[in-house]
C-alpha atoms as a PDB file:
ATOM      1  CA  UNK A   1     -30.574 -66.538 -27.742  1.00  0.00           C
ATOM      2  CA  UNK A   2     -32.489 -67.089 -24.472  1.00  0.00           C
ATOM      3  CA  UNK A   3     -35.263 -65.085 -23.249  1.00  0.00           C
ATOM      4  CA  UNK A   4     -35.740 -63.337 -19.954  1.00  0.00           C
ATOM      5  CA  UNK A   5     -39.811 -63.055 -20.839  1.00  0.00           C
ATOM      6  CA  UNK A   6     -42.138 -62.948 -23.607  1.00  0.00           C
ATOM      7  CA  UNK A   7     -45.770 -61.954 -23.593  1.00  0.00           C
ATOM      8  CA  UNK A   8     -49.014 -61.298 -25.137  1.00  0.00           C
ATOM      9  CA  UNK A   9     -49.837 -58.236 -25.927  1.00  0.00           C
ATOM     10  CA  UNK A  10     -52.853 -57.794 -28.435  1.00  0.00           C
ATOM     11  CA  UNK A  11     -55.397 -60.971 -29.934  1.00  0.00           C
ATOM     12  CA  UNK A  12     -58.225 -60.225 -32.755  1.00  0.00           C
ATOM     13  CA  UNK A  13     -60.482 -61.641 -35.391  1.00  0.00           C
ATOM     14  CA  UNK A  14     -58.083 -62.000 -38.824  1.00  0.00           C
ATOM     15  CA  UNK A  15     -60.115 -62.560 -41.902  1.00  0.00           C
ATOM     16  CA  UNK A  16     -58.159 -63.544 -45.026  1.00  0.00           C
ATOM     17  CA  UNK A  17     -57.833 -64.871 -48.684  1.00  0.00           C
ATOM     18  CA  UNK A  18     -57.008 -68.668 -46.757  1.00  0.00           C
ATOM     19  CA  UNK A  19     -60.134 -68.164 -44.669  1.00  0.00           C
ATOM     20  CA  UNK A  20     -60.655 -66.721 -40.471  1.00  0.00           C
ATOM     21  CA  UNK A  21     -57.942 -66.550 -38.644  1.00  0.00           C
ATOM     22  CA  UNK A  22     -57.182 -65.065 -35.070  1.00  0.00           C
ATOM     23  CA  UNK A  23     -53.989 -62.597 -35.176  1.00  0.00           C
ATOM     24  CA  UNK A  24     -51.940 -62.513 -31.937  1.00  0.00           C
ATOM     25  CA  UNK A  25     -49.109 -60.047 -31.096  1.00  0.00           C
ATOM     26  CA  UNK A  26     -46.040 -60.796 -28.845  1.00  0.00           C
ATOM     27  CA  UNK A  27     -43.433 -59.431 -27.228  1.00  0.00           C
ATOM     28  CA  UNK A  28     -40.469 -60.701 -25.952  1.00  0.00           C
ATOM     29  CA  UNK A  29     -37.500 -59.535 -24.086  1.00  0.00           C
ATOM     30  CA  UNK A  30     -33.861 -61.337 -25.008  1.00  0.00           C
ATOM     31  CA  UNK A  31     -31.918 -62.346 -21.988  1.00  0.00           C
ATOM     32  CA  UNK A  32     -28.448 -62.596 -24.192  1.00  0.00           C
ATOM     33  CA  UNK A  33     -26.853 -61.663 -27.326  1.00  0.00           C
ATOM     34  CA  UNK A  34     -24.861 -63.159 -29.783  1.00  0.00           C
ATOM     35  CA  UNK A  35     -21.304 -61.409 -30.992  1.00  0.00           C
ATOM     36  CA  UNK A  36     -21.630 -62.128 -34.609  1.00  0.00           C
ATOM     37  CA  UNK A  37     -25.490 -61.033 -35.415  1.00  0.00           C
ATOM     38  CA  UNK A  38     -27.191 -58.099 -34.529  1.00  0.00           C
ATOM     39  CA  UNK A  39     -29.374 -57.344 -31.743  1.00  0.00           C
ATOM     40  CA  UNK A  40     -33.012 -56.726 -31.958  1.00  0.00           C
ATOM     41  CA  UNK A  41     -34.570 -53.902 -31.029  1.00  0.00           C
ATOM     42  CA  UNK A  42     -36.356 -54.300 -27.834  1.00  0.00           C
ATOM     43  CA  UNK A  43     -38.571 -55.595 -27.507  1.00  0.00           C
ATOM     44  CA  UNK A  44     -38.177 -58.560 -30.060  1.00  0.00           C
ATOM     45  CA  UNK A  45     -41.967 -58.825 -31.902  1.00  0.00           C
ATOM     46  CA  UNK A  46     -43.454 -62.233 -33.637  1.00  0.00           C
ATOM     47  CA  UNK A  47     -46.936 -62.452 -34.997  1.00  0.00           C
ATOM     48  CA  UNK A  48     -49.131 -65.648 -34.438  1.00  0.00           C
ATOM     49  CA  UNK A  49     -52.010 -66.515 -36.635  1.00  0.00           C
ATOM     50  CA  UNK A  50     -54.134 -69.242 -35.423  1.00  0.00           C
ATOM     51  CA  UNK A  51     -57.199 -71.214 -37.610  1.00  0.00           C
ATOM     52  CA  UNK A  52     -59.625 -73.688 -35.789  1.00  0.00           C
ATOM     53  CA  UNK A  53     -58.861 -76.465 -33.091  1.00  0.00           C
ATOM     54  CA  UNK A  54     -54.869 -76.437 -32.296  1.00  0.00           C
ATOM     55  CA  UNK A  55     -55.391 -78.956 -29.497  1.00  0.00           C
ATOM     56  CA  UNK A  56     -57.410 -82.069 -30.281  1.00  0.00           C
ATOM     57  CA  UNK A  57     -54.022 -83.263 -32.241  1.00  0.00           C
ATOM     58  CA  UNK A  58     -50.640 -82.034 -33.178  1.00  0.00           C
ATOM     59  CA  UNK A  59     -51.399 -78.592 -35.310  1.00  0.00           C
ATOM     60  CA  UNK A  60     -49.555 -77.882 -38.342  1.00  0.00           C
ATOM     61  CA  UNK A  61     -47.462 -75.152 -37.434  1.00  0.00           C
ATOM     62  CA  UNK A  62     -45.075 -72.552 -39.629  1.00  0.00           C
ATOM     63  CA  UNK A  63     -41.955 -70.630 -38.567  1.00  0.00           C
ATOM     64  CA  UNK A  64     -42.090 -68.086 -41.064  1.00  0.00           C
ATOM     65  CA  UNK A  65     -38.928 -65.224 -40.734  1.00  0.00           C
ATOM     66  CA  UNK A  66     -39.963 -61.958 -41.909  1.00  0.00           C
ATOM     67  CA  UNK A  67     -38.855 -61.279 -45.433  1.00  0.00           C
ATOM     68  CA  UNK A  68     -40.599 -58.023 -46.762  1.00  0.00           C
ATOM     69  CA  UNK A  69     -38.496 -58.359 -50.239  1.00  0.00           C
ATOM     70  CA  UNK A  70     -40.000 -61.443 -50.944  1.00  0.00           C
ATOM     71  CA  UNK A  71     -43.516 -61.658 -48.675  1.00  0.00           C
ATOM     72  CA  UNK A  72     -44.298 -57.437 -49.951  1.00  0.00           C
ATOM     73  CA  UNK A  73     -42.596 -57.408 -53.153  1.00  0.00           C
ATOM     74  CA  UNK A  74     -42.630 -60.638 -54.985  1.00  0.00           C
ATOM     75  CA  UNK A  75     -38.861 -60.681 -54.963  1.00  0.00           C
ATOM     76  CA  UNK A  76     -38.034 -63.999 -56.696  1.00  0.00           C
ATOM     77  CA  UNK A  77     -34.494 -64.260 -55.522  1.00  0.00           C
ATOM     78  CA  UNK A  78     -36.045 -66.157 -52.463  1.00  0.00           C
ATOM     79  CA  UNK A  79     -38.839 -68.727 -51.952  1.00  0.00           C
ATOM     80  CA  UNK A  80     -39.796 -66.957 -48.666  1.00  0.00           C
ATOM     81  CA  UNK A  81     -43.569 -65.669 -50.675  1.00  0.00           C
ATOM     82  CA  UNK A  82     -44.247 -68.968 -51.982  1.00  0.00           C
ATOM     83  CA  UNK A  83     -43.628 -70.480 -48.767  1.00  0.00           C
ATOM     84  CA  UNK A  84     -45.898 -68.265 -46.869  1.00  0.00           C
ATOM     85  CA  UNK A  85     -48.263 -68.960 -49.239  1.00  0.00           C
ATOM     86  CA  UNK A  86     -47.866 -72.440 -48.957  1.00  0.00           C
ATOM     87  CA  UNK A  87     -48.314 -73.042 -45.556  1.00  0.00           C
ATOM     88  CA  UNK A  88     -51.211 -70.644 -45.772  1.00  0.00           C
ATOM     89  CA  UNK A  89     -52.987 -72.699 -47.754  1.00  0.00           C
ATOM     90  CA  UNK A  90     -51.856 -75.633 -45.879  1.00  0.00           C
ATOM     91  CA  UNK A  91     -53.246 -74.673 -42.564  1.00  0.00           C
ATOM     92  CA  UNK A  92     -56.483 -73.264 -44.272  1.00  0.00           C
ATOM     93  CA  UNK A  93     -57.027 -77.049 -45.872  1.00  0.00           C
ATOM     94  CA  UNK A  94     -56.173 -78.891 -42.992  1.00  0.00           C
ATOM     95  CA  UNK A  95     -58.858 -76.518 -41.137  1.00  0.00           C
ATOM     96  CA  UNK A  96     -56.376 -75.679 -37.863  1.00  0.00           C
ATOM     97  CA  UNK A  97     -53.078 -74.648 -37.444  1.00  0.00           C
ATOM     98  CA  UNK A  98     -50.465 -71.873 -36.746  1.00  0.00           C
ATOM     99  CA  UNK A  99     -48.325 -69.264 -38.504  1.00  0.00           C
ATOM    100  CA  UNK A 100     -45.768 -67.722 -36.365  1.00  0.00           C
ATOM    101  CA  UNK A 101     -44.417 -64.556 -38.167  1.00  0.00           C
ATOM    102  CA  UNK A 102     -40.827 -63.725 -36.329  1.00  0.00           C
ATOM    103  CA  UNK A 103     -38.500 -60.283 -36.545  1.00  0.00           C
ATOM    104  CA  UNK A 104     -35.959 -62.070 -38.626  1.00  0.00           C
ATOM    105  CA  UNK A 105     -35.124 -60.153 -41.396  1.00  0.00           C
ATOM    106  CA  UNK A 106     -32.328 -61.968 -43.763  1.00  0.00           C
ATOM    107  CA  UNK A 107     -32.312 -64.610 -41.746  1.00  0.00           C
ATOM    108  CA  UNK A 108     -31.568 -62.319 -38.494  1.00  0.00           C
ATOM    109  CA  UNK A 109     -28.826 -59.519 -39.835  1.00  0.00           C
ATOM    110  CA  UNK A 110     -31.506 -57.014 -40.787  1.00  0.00           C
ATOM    111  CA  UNK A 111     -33.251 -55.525 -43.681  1.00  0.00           C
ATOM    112  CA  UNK A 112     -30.020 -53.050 -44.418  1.00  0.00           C
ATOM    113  CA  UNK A 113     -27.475 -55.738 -43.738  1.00  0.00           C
ATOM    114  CA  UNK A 114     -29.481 -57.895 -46.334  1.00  0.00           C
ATOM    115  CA  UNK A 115     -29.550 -55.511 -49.432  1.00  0.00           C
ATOM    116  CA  UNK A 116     -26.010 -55.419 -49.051  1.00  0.00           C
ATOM    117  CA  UNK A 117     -25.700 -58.764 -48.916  1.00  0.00           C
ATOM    118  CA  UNK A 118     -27.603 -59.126 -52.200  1.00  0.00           C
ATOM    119  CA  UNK A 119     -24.950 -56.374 -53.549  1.00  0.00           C
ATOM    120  CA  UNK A 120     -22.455 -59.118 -52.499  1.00  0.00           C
ATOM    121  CA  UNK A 121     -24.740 -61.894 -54.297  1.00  0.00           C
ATOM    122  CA  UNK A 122     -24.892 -59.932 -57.607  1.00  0.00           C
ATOM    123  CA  UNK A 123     -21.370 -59.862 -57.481  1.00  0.00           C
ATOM    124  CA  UNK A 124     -20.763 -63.568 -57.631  1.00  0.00           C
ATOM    125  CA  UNK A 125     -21.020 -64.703 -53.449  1.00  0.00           C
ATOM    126  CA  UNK A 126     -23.907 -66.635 -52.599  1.00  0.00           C
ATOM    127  CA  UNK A 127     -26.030 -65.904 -49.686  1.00  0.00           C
ATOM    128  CA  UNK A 128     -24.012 -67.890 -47.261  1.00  0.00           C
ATOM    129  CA  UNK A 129     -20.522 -66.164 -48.442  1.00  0.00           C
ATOM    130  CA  UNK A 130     -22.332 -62.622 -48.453  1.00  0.00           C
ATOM    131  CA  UNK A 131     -23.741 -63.072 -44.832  1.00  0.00           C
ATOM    132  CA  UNK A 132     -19.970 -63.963 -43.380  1.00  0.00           C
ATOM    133  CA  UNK A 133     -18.155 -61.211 -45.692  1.00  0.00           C
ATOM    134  CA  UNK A 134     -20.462 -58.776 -43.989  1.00  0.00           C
ATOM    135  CA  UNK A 135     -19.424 -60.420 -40.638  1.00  0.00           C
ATOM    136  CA  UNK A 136     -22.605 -62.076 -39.418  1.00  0.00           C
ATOM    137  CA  UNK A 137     -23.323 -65.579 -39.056  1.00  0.00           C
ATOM    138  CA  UNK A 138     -24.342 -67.622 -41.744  1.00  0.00           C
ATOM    139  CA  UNK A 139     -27.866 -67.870 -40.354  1.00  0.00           C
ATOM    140  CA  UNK A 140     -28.737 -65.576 -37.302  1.00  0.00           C
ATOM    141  CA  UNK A 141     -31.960 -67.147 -36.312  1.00  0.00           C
ATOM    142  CA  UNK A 142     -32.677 -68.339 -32.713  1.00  0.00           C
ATOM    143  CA  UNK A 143     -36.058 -70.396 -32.314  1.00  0.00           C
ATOM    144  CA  UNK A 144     -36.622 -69.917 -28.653  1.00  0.00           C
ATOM    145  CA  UNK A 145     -39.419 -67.361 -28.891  1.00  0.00           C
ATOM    146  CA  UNK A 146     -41.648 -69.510 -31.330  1.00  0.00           C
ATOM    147  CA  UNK A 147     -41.136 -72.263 -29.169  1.00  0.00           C
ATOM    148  CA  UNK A 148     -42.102 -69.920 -25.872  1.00  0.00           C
ATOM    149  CA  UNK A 149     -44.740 -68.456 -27.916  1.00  0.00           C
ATOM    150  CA  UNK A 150     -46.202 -72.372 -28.075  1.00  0.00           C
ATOM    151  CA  UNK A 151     -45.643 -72.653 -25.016  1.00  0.00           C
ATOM    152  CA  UNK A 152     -47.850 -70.169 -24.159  1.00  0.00           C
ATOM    153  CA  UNK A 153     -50.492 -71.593 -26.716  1.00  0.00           C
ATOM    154  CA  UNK A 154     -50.788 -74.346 -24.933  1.00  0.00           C
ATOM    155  CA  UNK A 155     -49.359 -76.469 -28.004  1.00  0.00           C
ATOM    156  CA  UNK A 156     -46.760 -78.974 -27.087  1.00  0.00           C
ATOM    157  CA  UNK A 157     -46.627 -81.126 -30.149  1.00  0.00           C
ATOM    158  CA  UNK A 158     -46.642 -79.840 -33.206  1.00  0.00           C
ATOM    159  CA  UNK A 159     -46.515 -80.958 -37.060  1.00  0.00           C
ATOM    160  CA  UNK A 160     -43.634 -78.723 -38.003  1.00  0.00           C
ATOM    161  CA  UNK A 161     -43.825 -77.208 -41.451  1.00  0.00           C
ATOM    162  CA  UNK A 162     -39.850 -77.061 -42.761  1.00  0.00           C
ATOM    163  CA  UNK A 163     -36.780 -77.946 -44.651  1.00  0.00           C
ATOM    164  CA  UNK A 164     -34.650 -76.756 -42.260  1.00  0.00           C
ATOM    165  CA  UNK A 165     -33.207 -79.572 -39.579  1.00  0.00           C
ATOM    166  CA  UNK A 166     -31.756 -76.920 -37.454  1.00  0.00           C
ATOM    167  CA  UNK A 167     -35.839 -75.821 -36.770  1.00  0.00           C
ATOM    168  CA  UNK A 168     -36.756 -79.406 -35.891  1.00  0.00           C
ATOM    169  CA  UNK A 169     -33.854 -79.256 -33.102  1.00  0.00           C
ATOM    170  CA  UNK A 170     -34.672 -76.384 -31.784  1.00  0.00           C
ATOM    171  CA  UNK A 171     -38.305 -77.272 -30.930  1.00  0.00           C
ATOM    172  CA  UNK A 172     -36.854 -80.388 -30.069  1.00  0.00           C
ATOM    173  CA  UNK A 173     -34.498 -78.704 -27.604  1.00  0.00           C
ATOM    174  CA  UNK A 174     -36.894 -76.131 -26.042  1.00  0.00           C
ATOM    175  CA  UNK A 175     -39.240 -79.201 -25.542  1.00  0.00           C
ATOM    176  CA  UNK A 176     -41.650 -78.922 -28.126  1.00  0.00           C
ATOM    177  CA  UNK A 177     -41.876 -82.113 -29.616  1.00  0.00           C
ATOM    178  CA  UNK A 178     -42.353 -82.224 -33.598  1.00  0.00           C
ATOM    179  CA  UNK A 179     -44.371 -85.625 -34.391  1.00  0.00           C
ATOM    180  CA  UNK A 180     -43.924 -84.795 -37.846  1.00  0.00           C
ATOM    181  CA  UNK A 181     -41.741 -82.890 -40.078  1.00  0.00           C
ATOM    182  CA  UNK A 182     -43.721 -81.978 -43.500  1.00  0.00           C
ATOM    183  CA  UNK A 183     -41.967 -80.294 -46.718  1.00  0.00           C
ATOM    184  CA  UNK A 184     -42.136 -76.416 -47.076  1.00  0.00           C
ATOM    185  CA  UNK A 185     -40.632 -77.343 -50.817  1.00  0.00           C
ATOM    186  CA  UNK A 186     -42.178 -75.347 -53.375  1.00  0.00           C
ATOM    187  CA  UNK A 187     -41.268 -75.322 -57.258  1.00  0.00           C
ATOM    188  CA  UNK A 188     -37.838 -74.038 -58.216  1.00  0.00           C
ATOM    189  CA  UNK A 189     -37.234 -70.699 -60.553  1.00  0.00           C
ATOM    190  CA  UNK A 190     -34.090 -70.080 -62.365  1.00  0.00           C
ATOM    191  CA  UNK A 191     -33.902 -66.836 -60.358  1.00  0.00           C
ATOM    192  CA  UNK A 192     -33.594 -68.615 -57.149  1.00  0.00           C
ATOM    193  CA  UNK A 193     -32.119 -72.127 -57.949  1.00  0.00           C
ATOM    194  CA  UNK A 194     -28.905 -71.012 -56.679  1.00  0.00           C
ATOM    195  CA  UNK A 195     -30.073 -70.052 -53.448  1.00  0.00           C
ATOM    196  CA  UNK A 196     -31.979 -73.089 -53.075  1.00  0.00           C
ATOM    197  CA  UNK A 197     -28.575 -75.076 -53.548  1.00  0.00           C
ATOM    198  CA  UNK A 198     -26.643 -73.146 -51.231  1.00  0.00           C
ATOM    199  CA  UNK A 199     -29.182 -73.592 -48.312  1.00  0.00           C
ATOM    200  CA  UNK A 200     -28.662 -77.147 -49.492  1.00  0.00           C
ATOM    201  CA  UNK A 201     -25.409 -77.841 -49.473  1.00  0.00           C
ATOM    202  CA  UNK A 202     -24.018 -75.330 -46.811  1.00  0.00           C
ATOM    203  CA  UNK A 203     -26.883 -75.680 -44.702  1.00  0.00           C
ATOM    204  CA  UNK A 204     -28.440 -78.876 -44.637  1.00  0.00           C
ATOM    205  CA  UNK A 205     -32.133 -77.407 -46.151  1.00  0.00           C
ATOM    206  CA  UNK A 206     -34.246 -81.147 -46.947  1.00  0.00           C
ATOM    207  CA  UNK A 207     -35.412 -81.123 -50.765  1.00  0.00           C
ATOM    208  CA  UNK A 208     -37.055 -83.898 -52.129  1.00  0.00           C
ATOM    209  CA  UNK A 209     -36.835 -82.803 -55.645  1.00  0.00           C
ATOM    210  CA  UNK A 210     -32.798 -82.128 -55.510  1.00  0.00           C
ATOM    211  CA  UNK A 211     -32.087 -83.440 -59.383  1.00  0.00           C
ATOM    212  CA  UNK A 212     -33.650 -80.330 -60.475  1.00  0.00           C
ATOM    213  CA  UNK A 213     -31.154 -78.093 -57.953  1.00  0.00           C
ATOM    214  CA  UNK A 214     -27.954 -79.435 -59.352  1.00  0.00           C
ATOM    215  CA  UNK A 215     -25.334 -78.118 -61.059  1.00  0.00           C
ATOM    216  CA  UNK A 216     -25.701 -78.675 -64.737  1.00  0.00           C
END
């Protein structure tokens, strides 16, 4: 999904348990839509946090979707928390980098759409099958505001924190160029091996530790 524009619309001092951080707000305005996800309200919002010197090399830098289940609540039917975490503490070690924070509930289809596709879940679909039952796309996401929102940085190469391939394209495609692609694997649980697997095997998701995702 294209945008017409995206802006800047707020930038402040962010203090937090990974260490200071500057907190940006922006906006952006979708030039199309896509049949089979919803639309975001307008205008679409992401959330950049920034540590330390993003331009004397290629900055670590995290697409994180919004997942208030899992990044509020703890909900251990996702890794999204430990992820966050993760490249929290990555950023904070490495002394620079970004977190960009998008709208993308459930992977895109909402916060509404996505208890009822863990109804779906509970009844024996996985998170792929419960997404398309409910008539969205399997994953909703569209990367071009992160990669406008880089744009705007100033950042044009970046050390992209992922397992996802389709993320590494997309920079790739809106001309951000990813030097490096570096795990966002953390440890499985039982309660979310499953969904691990799926993202696996129906989406292409990169894990390094797969023995431990199999079927038994």
């Amino acid at each position: 999904m294209a945008f017409a524009s995206v802006h800047k619309v707020a930038e402040a001092e962010f203090p937090t348990r990974w260490g200071a951080f500057h907190i940006l707000g922006f906006e952006g305005h979708a030039a199309a839509t896509r049949d089979d996800c919803v639309t975001a309200a307008e205008p679409e919002e992401l959330v950049a946090l920034v540590m330390g010197d993003i331009y004397s090399s290629a900055p670590l830098v995290r697409i994180h979707s919004q997942c208030l289940t899992g990044d509020v609540f703890g909900s251990l039917r996702c890794d999204c928390r430990l992820q966050l975490e993760l490249a929290l503490a990555k950023i904070s070690e490495a002394g620079a980098g970004i977190l960009l924070y998008e709208e993308k509930e459930g992977r895109g289809i909402g916060l509404m759409a996505k208890l009822k596709a863990y109804e779906l879940q509970d009844s024996g679909l996985d998170t792929v099958e419960a997404n398309v039952q409910l008539g969205f796309a399997a994953d909703c996401r569209g990367y071009e505001m992160p990669a406008e929102v880089l744009r705007l940085l100033g950042v044009g190469q970046v050390r992209l924190m992922t397992n996802n391939p389709e993320k590494v394209a997309a920079m790739e495609s809106a001309g951000i160029q990813v030097v490096e692609r570096v795990s966002a694997e953390v440890e499985s649980q039982e309660t979310f091996e499953r969904y691990l697997r799926t993202k696996q095997e129906k989406m292409g998701h990169i894990f390094e530790h797969v023995s431990s995702l199999k079927e038994p």
